[in-house]
Protein backbone atom coordinates (compact mmCIF):
# COMPACT_ATOMS: atom_id res chain seq x y z
CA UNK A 1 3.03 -24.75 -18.05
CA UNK A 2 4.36 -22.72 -15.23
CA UNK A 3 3.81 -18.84 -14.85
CA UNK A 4 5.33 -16.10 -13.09
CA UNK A 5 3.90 -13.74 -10.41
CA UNK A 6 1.65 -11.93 -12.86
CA UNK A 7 0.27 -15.06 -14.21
CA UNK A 8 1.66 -14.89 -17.75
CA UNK A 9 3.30 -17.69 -18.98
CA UNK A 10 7.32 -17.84 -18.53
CA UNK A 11 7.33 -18.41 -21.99
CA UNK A 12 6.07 -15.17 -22.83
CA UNK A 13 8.50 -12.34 -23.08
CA UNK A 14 8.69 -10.27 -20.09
CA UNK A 15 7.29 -6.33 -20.74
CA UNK A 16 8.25 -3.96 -17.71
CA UNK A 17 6.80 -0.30 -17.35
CA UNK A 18 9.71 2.19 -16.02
CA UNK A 19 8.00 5.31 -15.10
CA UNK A 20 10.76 8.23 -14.11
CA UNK A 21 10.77 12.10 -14.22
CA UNK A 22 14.74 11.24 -15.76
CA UNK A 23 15.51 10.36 -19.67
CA UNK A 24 18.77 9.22 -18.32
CA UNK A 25 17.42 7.24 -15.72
CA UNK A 26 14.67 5.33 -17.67
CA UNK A 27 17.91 4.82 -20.76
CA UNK A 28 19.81 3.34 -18.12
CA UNK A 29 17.51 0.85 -16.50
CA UNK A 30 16.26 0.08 -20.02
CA UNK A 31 19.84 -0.71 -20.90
CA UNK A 32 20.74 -2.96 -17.95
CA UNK A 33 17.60 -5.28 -18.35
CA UNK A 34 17.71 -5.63 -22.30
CA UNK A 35 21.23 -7.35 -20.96
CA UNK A 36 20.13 -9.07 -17.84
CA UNK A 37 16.90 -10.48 -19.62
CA UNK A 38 17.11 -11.13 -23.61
CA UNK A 39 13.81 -10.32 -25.25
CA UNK A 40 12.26 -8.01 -22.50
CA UNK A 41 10.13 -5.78 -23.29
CA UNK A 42 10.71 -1.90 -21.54
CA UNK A 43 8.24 0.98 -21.70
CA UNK A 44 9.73 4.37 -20.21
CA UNK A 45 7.20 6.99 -19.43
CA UNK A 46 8.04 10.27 -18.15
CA UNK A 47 5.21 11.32 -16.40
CA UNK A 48 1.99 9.95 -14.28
CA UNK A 49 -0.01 11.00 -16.73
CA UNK A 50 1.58 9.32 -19.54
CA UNK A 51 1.83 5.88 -17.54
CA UNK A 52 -1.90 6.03 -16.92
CA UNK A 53 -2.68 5.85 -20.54
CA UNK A 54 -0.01 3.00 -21.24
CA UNK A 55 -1.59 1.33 -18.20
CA UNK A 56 -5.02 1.15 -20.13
CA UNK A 57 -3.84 -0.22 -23.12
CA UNK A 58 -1.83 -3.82 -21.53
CA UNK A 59 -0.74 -5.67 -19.22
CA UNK A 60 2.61 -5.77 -17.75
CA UNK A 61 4.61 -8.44 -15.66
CA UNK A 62 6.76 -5.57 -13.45
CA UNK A 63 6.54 -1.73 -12.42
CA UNK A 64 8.87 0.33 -11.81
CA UNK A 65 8.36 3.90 -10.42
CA UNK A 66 10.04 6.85 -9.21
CA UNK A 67 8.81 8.20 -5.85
CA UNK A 68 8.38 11.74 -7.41
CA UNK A 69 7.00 12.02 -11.00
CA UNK A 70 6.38 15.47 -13.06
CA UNK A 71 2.76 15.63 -12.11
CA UNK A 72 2.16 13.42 -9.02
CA UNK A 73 3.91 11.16 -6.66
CA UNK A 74 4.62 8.05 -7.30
CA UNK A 75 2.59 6.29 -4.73
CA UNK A 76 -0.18 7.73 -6.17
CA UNK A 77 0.24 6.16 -9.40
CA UNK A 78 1.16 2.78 -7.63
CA UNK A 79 -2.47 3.51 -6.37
CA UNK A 80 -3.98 3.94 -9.73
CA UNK A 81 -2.59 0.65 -11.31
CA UNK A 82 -3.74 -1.10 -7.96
CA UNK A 83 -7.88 0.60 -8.24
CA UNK A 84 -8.18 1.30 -12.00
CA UNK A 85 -5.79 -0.06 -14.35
CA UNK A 86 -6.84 -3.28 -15.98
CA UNK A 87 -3.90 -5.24 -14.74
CA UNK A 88 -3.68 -8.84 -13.07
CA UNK A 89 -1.58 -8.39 -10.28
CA UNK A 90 1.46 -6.69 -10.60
CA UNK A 91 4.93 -6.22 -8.89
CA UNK A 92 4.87 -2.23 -8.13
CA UNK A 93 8.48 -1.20 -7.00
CA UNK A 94 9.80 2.05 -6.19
CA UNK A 95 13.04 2.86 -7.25
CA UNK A 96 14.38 5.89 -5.59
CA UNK A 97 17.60 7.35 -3.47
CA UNK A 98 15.09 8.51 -0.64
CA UNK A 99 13.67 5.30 -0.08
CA UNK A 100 15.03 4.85 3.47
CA UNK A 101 13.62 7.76 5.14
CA UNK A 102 10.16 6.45 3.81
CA UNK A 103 11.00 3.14 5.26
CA UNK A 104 11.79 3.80 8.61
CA UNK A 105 8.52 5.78 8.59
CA UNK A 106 6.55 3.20 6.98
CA UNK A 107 5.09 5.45 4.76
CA UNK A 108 5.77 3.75 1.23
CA UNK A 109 1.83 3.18 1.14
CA UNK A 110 0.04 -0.12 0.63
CA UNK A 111 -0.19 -0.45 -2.73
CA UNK A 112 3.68 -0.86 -2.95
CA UNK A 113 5.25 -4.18 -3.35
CA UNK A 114 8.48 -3.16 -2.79
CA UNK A 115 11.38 -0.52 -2.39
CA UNK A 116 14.99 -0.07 -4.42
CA UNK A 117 17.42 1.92 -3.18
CA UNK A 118 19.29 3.44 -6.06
CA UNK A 119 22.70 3.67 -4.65
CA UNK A 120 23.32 -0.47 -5.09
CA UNK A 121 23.11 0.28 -8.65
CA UNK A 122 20.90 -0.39 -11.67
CA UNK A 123 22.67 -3.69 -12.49
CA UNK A 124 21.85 -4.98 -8.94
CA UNK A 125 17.72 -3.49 -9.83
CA UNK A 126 18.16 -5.45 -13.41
CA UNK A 127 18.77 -8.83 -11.08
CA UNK A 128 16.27 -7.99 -8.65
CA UNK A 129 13.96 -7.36 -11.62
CA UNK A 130 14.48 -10.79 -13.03
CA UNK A 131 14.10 -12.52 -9.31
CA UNK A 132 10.32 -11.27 -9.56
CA UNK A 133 9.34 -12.02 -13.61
CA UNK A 134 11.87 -14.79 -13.88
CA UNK A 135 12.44 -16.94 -10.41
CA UNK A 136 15.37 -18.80 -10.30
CA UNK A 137 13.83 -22.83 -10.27
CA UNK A 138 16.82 -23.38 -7.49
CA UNK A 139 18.84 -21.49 -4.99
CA UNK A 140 21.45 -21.51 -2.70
CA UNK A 141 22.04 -20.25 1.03
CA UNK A 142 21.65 -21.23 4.42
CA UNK A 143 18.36 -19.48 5.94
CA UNK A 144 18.34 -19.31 9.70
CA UNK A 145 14.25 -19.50 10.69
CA UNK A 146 13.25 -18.77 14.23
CA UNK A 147 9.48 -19.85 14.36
CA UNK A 148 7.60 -21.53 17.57
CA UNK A 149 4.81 -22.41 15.28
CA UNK A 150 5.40 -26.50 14.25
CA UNK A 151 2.51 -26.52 11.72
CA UNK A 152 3.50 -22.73 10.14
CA UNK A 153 7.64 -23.85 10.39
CA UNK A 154 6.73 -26.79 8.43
CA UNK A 155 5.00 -25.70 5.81
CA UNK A 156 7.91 -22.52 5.53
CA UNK A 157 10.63 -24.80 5.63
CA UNK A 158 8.79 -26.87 2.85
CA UNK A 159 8.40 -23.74 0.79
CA UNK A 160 12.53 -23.07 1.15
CA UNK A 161 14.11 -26.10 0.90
CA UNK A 162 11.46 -26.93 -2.43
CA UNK A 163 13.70 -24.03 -4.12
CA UNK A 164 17.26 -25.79 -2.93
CA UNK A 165 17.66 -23.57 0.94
CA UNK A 166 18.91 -25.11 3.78
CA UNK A 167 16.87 -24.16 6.80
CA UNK A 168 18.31 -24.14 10.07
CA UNK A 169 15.03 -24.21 12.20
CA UNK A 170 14.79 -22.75 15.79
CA UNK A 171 12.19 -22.27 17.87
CA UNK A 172 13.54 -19.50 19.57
CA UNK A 173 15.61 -16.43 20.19
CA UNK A 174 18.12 -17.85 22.88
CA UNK A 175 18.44 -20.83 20.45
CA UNK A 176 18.93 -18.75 17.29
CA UNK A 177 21.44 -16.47 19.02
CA UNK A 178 22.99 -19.65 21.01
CA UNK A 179 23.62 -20.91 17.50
CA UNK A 180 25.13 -17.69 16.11
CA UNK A 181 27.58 -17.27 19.05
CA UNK A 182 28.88 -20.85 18.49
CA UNK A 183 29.27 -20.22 14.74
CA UNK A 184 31.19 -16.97 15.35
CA UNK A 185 33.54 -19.35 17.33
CA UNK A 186 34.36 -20.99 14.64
CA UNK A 187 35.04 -18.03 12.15
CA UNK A 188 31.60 -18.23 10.76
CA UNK A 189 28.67 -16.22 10.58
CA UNK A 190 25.70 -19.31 10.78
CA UNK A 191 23.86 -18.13 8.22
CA UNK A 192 23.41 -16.08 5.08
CA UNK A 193 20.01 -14.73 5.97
CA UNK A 194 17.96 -14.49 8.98
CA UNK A 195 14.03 -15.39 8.82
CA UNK A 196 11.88 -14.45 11.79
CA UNK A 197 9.13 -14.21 13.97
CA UNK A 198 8.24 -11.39 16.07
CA UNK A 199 6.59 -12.94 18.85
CA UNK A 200 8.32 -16.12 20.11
CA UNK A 201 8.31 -18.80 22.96
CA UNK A 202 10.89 -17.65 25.73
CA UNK A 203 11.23 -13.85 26.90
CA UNK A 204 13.32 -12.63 24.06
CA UNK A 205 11.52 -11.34 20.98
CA UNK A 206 12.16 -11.14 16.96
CA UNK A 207 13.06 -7.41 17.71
CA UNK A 208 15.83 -8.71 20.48
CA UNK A 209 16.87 -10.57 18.01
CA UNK A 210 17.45 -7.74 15.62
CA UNK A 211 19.57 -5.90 18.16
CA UNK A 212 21.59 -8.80 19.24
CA UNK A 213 22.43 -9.73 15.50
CA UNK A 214 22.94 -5.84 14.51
CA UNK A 215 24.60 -4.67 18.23
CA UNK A 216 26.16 -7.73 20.02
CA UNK A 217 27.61 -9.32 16.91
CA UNK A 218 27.85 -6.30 15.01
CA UNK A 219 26.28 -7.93 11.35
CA UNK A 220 25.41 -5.25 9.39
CA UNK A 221 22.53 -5.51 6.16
CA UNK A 222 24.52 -6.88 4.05
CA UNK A 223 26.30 -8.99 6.37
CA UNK A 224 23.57 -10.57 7.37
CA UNK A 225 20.54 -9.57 6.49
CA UNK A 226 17.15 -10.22 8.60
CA UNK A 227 13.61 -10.89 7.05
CA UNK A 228 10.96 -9.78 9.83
CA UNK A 229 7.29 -11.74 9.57
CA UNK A 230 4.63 -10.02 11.16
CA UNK A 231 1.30 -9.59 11.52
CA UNK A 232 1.18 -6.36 13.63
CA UNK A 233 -0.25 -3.59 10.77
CA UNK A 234 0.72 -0.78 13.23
CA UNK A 235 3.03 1.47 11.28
CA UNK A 236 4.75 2.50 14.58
CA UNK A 237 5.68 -0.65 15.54
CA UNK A 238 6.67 -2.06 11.90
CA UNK A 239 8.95 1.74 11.97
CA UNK A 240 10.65 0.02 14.76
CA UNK A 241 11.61 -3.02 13.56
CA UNK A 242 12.98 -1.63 10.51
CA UNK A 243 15.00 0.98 12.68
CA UNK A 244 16.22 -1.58 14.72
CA UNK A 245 17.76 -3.15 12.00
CA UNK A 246 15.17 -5.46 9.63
CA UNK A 247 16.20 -5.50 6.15
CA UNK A 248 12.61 -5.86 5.40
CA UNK A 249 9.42 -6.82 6.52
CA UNK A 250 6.96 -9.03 5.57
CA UNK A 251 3.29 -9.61 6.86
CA UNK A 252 1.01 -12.30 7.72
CA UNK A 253 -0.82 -14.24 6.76
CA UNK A 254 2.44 -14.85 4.99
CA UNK A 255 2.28 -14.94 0.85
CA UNK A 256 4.75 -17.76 -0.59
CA UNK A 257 5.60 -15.88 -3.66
CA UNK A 258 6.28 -12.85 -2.07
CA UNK A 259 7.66 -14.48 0.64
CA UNK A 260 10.13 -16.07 -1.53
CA UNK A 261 10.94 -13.39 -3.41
CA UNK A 262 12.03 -10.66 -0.61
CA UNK A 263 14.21 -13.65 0.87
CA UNK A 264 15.96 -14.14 -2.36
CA UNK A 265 16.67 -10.52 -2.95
CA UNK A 266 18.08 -10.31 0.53
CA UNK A 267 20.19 -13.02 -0.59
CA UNK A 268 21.42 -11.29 -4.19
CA UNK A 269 22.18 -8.05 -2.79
CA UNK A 270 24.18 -9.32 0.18
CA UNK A 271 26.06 -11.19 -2.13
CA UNK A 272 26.16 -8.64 -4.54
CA UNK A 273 27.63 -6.42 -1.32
CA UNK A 274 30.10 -9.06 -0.67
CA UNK A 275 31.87 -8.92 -4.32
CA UNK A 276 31.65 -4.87 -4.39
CA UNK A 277 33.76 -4.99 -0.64
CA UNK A 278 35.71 -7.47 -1.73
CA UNK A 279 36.85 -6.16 -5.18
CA UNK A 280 36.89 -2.35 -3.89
């Protein structure tokens, strides 16, 4: 019987912790994932304080958390559930409006799994929500991979075509972007997201890439968003990639779950971009 990231069983209804300073806030998110996933379980807590006790007393599949609680900030509970809290391993999310600024520094803290920005809404968090505890069995989009490595590309595009991708596998820059320009020639972007390596065979790099696809051909996030792999820890240097235009990062050796799950996401919200535009 399969299970989700957490290890419980699929089966099992999915319990979610939202901690947030807001009534309103927690209400709302509550709200939108009682619709977006029947039977879930939501605990709200208010405060640090009162998450650390709830924290003692189960385990949860997905956490939610506000960068700046009552008592304490909200990487320092993320901290907590990662050192003390009797959980198996657990998404830890923060859901906040200042998320960028702690992106670009890098400063979101280890302990994190992952950042929400607010503004796209609490129906798009409610999907992205269900993309962790509930993983879609198939999938659909065209992922453009740019990976020298023959043993790591094949076991990647393995991993992404097992879930129903299409991988369009280059080995470098100057092929990736040789294969964007002719697509844009024929009305087309090439691809719907953009896997890559930072360091690469031939003198361009993953970050060239970045500012060709975000500069040159002028794709934007949602457009066409970029997935970064790297193994450089070096908060300076992961600052830049997300300032020059990475969606998100993700770092070697590389996880499949996780791996899986940010490319997916980056695939829901551009779409979920593409129908706001559209029906604005």
């Amino acid at each position: 019987m399969s299970t989700n990231i957490s290890g419980r069983l699929l089966t099992d209804a999915p319990r979610v912790l939202v901690v947030d300073g807001s009534r309103v806030v927690r209400q709302l998110i509550t709200r939108v994932l009682q619709a977006e996933l029947p039977g879930v379980e939501v605990v709200g807590c208010g405060s640090g304080a009162e998450a650390q006790q709830v924290l003692g007393e189960g385990v949860f599949d997905f956490i939610t958390v506000a960068l700046r609680l009552p008592d304490m900030d909200g990487l320092e509970l993320a901290r907590f559930v990662r050192e003390s809290a009797p959980q198996a391993y657990v998404p830890i999310v923060v859901v906040s409006g200042d998320v960028e600024g702690r992106l670009h520094s890098r400063s979101l803290g280890e302990h994190v799994t992952d950042y929400f920005d607010k503004a796209l809404g609490f129906q798009a968090l409610a999907e992205f929500i269900r993309g962790y505890v509930r993983p879609d069995a198939t999938a659909e989009g065209v992922v453009l991979y740019v990976e020298d490595s023959r043993v790591v590309a094949l076991a990647t595009r393995r991993m992404l075509e097992k879930i129903g991708l299409t991988v369009r596998h280059v080995v470098s820059v100057e092929d990736a972007l040789a294969l964007l320009e002719t697509s844009r020639a024929q009305g087309e972007v090439g691809a719907d997201v953009v896997l890559t390596d930072v360091s690469l065979k031939g003198e361009l790099t993953g970050g060239d890439l970045l500012k060709h696809v975000r500069g040159e051909f002028g794709y934007g996030k949602g457009r066409l968003p970029v997935l970064v792999m790297t193994g450089d820890e070096n908060p300076a240097n992961q600052a830049a990639l997300i300032k020059a235009g990475a969606n998100d990062l993700v770092e070697k050796p590389v996880e499949e779950k996780l791996l899986v799950t940010k490319l997916l996401f980056q695939l829901r919200v551009a779409r979920h971009l593409r129908e706001h535009a559209a029906g604005a």
